[in-house]
Protein backbone atom coordinates (compact mmCIF):
# COMPACT_ATOMS: atom_id res chain seq x y z
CA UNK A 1 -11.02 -5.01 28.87
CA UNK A 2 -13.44 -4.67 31.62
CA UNK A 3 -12.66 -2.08 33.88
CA UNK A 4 -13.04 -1.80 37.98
CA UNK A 5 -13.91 1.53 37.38
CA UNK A 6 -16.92 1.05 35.04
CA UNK A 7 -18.72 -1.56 36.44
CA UNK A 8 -18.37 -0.35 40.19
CA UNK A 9 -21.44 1.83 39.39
CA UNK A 10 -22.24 3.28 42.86
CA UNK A 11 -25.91 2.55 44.36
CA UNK A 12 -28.42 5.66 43.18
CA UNK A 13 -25.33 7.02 41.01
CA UNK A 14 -26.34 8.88 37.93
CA UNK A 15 -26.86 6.27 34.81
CA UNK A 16 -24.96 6.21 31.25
CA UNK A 17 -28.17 6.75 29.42
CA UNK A 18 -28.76 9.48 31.61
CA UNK A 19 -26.51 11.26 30.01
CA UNK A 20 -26.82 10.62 26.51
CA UNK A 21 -30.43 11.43 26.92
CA UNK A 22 -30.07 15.03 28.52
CA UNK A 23 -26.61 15.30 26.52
CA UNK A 24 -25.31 16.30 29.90
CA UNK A 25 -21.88 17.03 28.75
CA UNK A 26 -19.07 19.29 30.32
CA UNK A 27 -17.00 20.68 27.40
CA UNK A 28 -13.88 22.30 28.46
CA UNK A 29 -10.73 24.19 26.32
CA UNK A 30 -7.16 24.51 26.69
CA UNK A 31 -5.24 26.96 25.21
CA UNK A 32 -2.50 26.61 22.52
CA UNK A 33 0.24 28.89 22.16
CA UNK A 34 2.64 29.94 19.25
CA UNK A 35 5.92 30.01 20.98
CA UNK A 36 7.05 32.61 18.49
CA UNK A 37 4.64 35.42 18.94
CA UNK A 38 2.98 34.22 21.99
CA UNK A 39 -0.43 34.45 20.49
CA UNK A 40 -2.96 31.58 21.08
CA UNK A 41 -3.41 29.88 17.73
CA UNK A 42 -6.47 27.77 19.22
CA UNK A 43 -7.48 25.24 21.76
CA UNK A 44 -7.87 21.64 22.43
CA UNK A 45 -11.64 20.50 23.54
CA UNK A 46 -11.70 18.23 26.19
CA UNK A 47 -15.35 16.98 28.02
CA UNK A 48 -16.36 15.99 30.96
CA UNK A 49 -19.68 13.80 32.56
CA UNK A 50 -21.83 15.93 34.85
CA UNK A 51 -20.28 17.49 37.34
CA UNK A 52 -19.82 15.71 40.98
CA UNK A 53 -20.97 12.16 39.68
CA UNK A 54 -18.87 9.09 39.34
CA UNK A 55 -19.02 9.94 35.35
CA UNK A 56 -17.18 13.21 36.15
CA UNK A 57 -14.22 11.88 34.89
CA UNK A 58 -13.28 11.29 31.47
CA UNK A 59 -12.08 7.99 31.98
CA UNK A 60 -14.71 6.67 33.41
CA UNK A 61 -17.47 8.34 31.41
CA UNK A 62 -15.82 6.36 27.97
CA UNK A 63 -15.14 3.56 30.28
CA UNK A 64 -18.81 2.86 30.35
CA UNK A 65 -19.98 3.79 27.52
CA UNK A 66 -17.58 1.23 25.90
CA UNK A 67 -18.79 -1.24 28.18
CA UNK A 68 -22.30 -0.12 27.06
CA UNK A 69 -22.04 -0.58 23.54
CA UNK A 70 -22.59 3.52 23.55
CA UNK A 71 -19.11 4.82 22.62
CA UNK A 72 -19.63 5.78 19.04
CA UNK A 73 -22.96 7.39 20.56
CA UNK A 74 -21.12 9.25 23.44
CA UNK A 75 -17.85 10.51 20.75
CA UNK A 76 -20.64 11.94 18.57
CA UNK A 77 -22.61 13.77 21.26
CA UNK A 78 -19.49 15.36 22.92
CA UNK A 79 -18.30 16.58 19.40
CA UNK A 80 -21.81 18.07 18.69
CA UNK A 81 -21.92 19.44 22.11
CA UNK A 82 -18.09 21.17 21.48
CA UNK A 83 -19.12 22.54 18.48
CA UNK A 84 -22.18 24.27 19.90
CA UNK A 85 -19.97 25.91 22.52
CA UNK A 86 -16.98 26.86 20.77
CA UNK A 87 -19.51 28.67 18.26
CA UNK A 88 -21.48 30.02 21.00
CA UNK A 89 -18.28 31.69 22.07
CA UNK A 90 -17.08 33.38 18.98
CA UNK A 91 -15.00 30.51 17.48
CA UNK A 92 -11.77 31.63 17.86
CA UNK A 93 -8.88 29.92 16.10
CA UNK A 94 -8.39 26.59 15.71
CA UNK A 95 -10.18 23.78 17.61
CA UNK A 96 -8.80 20.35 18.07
CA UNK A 97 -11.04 18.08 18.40
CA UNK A 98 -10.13 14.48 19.86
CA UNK A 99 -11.26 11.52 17.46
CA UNK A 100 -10.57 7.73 17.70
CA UNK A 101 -9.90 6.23 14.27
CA UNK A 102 -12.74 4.01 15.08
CA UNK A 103 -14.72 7.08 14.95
CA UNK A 104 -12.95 8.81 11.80
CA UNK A 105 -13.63 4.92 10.21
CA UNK A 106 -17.19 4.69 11.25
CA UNK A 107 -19.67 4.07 8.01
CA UNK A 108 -22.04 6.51 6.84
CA UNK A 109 -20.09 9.25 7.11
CA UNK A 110 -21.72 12.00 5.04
CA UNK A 111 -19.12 15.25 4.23
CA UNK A 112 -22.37 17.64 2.96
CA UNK A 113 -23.94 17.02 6.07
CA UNK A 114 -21.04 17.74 8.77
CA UNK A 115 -20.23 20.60 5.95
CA UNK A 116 -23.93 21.69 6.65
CA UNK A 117 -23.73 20.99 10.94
CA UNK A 118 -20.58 23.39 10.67
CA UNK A 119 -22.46 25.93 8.98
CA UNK A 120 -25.38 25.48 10.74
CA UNK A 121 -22.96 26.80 13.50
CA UNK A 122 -21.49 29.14 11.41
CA UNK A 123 -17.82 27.77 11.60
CA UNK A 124 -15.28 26.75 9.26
CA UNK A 125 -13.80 23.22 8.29
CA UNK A 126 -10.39 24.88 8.06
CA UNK A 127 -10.71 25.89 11.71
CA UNK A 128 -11.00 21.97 12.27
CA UNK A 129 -8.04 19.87 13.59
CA UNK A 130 -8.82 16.24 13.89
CA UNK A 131 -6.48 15.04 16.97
CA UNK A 132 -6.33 10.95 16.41
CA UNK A 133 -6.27 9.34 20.01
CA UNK A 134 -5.05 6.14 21.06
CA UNK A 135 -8.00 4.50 22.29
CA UNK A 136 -8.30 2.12 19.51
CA UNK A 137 -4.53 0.89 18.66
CA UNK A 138 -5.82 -1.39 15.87
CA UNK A 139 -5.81 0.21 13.16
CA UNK A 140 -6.28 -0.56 9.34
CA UNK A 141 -4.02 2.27 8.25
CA UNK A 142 -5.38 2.20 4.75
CA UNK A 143 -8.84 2.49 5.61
CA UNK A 144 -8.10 5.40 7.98
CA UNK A 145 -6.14 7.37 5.38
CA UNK A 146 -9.06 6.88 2.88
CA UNK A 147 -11.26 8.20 5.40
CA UNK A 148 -9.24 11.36 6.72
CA UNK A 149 -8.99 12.06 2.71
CA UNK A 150 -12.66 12.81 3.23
CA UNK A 151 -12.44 15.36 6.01
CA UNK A 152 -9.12 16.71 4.20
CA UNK A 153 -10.99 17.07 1.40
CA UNK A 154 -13.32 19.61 3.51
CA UNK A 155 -10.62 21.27 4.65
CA UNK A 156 -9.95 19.70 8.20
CA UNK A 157 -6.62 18.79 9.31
CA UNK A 158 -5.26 16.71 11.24
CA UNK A 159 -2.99 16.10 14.44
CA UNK A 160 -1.45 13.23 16.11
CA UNK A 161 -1.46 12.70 19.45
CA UNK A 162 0.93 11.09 22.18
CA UNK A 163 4.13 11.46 19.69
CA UNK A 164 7.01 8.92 21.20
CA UNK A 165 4.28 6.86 23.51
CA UNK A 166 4.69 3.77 21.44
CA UNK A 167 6.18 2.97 17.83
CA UNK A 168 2.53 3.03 16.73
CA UNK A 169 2.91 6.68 16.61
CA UNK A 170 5.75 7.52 14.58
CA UNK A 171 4.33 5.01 11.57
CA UNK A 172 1.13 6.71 11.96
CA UNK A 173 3.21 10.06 11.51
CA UNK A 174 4.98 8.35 8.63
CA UNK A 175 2.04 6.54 7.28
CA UNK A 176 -0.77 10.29 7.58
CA UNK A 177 1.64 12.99 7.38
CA UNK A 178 -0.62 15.37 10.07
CA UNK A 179 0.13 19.04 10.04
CA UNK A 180 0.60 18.64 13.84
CA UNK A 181 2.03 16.35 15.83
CA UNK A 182 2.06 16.82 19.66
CA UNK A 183 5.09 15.55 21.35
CA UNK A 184 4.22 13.42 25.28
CA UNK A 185 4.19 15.25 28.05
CA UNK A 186 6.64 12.91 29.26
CA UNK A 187 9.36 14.06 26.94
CA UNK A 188 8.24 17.59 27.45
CA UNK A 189 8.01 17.97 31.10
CA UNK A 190 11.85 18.83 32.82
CA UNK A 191 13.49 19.08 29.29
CA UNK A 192 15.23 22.01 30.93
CA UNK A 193 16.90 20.01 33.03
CA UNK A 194 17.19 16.29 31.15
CA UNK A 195 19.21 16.29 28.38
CA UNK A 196 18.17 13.47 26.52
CA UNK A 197 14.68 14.88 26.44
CA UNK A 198 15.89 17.77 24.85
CA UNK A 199 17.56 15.58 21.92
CA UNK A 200 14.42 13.80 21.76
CA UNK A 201 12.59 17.00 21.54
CA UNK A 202 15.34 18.44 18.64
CA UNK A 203 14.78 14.72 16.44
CA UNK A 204 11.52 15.36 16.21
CA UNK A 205 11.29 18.98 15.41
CA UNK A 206 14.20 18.11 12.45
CA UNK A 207 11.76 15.19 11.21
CA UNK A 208 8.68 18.15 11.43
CA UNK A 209 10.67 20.51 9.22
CA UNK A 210 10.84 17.70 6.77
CA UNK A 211 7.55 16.56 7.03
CA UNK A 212 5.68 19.89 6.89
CA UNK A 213 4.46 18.90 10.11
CA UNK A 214 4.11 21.54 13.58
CA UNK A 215 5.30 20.13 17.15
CA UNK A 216 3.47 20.85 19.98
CA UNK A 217 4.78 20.11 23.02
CA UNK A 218 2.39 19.30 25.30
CA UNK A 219 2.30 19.58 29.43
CA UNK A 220 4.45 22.57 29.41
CA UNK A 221 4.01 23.29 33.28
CA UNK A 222 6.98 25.84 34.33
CA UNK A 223 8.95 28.91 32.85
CA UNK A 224 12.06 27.10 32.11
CA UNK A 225 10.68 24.16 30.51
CA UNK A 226 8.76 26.89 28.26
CA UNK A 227 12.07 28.45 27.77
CA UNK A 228 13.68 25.29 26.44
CA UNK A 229 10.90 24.17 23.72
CA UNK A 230 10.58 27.90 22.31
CA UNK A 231 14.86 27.31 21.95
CA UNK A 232 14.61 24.57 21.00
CA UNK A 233 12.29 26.37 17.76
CA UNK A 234 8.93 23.63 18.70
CA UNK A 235 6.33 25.94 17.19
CA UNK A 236 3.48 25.09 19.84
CA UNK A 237 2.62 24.24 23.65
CA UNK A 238 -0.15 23.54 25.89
CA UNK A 239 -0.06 22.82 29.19
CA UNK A 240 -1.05 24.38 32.29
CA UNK A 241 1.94 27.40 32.55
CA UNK A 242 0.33 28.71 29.11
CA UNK A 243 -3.53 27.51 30.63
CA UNK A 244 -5.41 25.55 32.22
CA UNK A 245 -9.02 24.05 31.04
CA UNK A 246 -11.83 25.91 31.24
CA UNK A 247 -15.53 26.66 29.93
CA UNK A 248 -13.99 29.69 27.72
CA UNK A 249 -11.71 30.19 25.56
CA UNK A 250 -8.95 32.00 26.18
């Protein structure tokens, strides 16, 4: 679907191709925490366009790239560009790293030579998380879970994001079995004072205990909601009380 945002390209604005050519990306981390010990375990990579333009923003910068024909393009640049910086900075734990299926799915993919890239930079496939987004709902489950085997069998793992968004979610949990699964910020934000959120949050964690899977709860934003999900015994959180995004890691 065409988007307003997109295609209202403002006059003089900074172009798509622009970017791709200079690789003019803004890659920013947010901290993950172990609720248990309170150490961070590792951090999400999230990118931006250049700073100050209309392609500042996420959103739009996939947006048009979709609209451009440039996505795969763009998703492989920003994951190049993440890689360079989280090894520039001493890779530290684990990094999740946010992939469409389309992406995981895409042909050619060659394991020696990401396996090379990686240790080009001097990091480790089992410091890899593979977050699957949402950006793509359809989905040939079969295909996907042939092509995860591949990273898996590098030693990447995988997370699911968005857990209770849509139904879509729980049979991909079912379906991929990822060590992580990170719960909505909707369920997670005022669990400490919504009770049904709270029994939401406790099904899940039973069906991750089962599953061999780790919650983490994502937009944890205040002490009490923190409080709840570490009670509750949800292994990890993210969300602006534990850190916000930033060029380092924490």
């Amino acid at each position: 679907m065409k988007t307003q945002e997109a295609l209202a390209v403002p006059a003089g604005a900074l172009r798509l191709g622009e970017v791709l050519e200079d690789r003019a990306i803004v890659v920013v981390f947010q901290p993950i925490l172990a609720l248990g010990d309170g150490g961070i375990v590792g951090h999400e990579a999230l990118v931006r366009g250049p700073a100050g333009s209309w392609l500042e923003s996420p959103t739009a910068l996939f947006a048009a790239a979709r609209e451009t024909g440039c996505y795969e393009q763009l998703a492989v640049i920003c994951i190049q560009e993440t890689l360079r910086s989280f090894s520039a900075q001493g890779s530290r734990g684990l990094l999740f790293l946010n992939m469409s299926p389309r992406l995981v799915q895409r042909p050619g993919f060659d394991p020696a030579r990401a396996r090379r890239f990686l240790e080009d930079l001097e990091l480790r496939p089992a410091s890899m998380v593979i977050e699957l987004t949402e950006d793509f709902p359809a989905i040939d489950l079969g295909h996907l879970r042939e092509s995860l085997l591949l990273y898996r069998s590098m030693g990447f793992r995988v997370a699911l994001d968005d857990l209770g968004e849509g139904f879509s979610t729980l049979r991909l949990w079912s379906e991929l079995r990822p060590e992580f699964v990170k719960a909505d910020k909707h369920f997670v934000r005022g669990i400490a004072r919504d009770a049904v959120k709270r029994q939401f949050l406790r099904s899940i964690q039973h069906i991750a205990r089962r599953s061999g899977s780790q919650v983490i709860a994502e937009g944890v934003e205040g002490v009490e909601d923190f409080r709840v999900a570490r009670r509750i015994g949800i292994a990890l959180a993210q969300g602006w009380f534990i850190g916000r995004p930033g060029t380092s890691l924490a």
